[in-house]
C-alpha atoms as a PDB file:
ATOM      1  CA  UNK A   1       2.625 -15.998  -3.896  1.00  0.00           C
ATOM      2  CA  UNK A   2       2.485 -13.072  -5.971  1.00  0.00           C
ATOM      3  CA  UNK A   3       0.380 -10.287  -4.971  1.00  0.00           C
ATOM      4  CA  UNK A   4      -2.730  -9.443  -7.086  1.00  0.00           C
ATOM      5  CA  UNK A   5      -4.271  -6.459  -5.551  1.00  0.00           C
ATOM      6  CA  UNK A   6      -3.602  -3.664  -2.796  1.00  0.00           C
ATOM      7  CA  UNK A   7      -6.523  -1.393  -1.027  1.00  0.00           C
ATOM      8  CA  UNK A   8      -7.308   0.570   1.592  1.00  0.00           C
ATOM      9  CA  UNK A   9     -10.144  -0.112   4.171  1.00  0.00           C
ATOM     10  CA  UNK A  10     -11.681   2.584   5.862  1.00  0.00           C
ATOM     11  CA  UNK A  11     -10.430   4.322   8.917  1.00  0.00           C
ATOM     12  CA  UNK A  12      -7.129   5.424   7.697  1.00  0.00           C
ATOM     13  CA  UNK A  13      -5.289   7.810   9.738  1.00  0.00           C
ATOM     14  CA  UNK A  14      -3.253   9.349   6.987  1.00  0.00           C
ATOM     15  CA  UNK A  15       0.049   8.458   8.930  1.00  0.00           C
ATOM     16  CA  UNK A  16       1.910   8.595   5.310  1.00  0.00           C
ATOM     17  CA  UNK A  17       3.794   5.438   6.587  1.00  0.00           C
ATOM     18  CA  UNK A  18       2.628   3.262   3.745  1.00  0.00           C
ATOM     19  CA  UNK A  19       3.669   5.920   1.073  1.00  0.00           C
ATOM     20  CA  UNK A  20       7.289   6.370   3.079  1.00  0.00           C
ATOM     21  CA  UNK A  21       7.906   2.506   2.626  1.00  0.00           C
ATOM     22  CA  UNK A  22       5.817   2.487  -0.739  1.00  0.00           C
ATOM     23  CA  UNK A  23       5.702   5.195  -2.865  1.00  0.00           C
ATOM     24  CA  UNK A  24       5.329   3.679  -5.805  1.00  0.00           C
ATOM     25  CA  UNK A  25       2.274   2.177  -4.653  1.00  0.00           C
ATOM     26  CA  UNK A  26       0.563   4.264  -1.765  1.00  0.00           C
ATOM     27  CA  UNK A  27      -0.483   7.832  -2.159  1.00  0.00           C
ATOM     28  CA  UNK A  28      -1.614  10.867   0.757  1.00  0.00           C
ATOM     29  CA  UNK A  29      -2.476  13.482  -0.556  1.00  0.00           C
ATOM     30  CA  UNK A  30      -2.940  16.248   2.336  1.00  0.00           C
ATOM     31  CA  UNK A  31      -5.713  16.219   3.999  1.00  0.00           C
ATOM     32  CA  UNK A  32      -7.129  12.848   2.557  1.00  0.00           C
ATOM     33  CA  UNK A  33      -6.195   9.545   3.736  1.00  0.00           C
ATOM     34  CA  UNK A  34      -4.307   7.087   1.856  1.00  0.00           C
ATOM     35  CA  UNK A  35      -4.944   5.503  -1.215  1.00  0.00           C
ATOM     36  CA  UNK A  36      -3.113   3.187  -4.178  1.00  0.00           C
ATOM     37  CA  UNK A  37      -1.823   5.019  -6.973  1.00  0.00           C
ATOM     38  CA  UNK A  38      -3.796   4.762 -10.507  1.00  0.00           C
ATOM     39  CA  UNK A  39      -1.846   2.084 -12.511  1.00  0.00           C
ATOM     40  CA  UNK A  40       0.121   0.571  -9.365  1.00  0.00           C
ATOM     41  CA  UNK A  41      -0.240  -2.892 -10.843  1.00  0.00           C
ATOM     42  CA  UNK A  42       1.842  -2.662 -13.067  1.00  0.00           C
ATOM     43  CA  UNK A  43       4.600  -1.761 -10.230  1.00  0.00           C
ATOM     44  CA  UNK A  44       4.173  -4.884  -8.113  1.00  0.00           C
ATOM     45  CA  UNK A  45       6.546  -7.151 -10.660  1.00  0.00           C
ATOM     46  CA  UNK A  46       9.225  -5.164  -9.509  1.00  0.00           C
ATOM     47  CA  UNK A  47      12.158  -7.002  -7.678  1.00  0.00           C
ATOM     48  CA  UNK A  48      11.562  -6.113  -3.953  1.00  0.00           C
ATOM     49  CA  UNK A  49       7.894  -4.762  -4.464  1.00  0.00           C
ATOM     50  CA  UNK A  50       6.008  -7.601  -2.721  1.00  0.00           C
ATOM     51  CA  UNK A  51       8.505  -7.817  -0.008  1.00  0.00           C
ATOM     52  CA  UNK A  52       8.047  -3.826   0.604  1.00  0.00           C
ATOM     53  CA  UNK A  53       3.949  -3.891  -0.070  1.00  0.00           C
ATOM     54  CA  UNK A  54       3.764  -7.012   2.758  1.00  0.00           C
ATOM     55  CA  UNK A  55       5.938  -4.475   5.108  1.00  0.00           C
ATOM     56  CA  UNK A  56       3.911  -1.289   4.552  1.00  0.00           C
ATOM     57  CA  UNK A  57       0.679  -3.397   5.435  1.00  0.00           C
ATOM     58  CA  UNK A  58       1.988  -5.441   8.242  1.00  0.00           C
ATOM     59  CA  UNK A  59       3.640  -1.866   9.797  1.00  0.00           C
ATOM     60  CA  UNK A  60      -0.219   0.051   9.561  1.00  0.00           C
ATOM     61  CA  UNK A  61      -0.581   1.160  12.568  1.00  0.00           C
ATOM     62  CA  UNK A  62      -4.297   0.993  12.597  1.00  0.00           C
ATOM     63  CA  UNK A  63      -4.288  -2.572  10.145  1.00  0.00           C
ATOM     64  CA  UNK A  64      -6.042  -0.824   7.220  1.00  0.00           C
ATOM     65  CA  UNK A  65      -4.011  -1.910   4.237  1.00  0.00           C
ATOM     66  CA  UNK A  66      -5.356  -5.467   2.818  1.00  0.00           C
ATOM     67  CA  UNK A  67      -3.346  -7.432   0.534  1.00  0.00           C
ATOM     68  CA  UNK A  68      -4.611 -10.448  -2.167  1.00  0.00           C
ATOM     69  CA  UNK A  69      -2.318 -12.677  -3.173  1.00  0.00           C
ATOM     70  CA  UNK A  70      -2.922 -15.106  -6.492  1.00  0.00           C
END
């Protein structure tokens, strides 16, 4: 299934592990916590993307990220 939409939850811990698996898609900006990039949809067609969105939520270390598939 292809995924629709990324967010953050609250309690991030600004780790920066999502945006060093997804860059394209996650953003920390220092001394914020994480949060999806303005226009990331249009990223998650990419070959690979879903694949490496499912990895950076399923390796959160505090289970923050939340994924919606269609």
């Amino acid at each position: 299934m292809p995924i629709r939409r990324v967010w953050i939850d609250e309690g991030c811990i600004s780790c920066n592990l999502c945006e060093d698996l997804v860059s394209e898609v996650f953003q920390v900006p220092a001394g914020e916590t994480s949060h999806t990039r303005k226009g990331y949809e249009k990223r998650l067609t990419e070959a690979g993307m879903e694949e490496r969105v499912q990895e950076a939520a399923d390796s959160c270390p505090v289970e923050v990220i939340r994924v919606e598939k269609t």
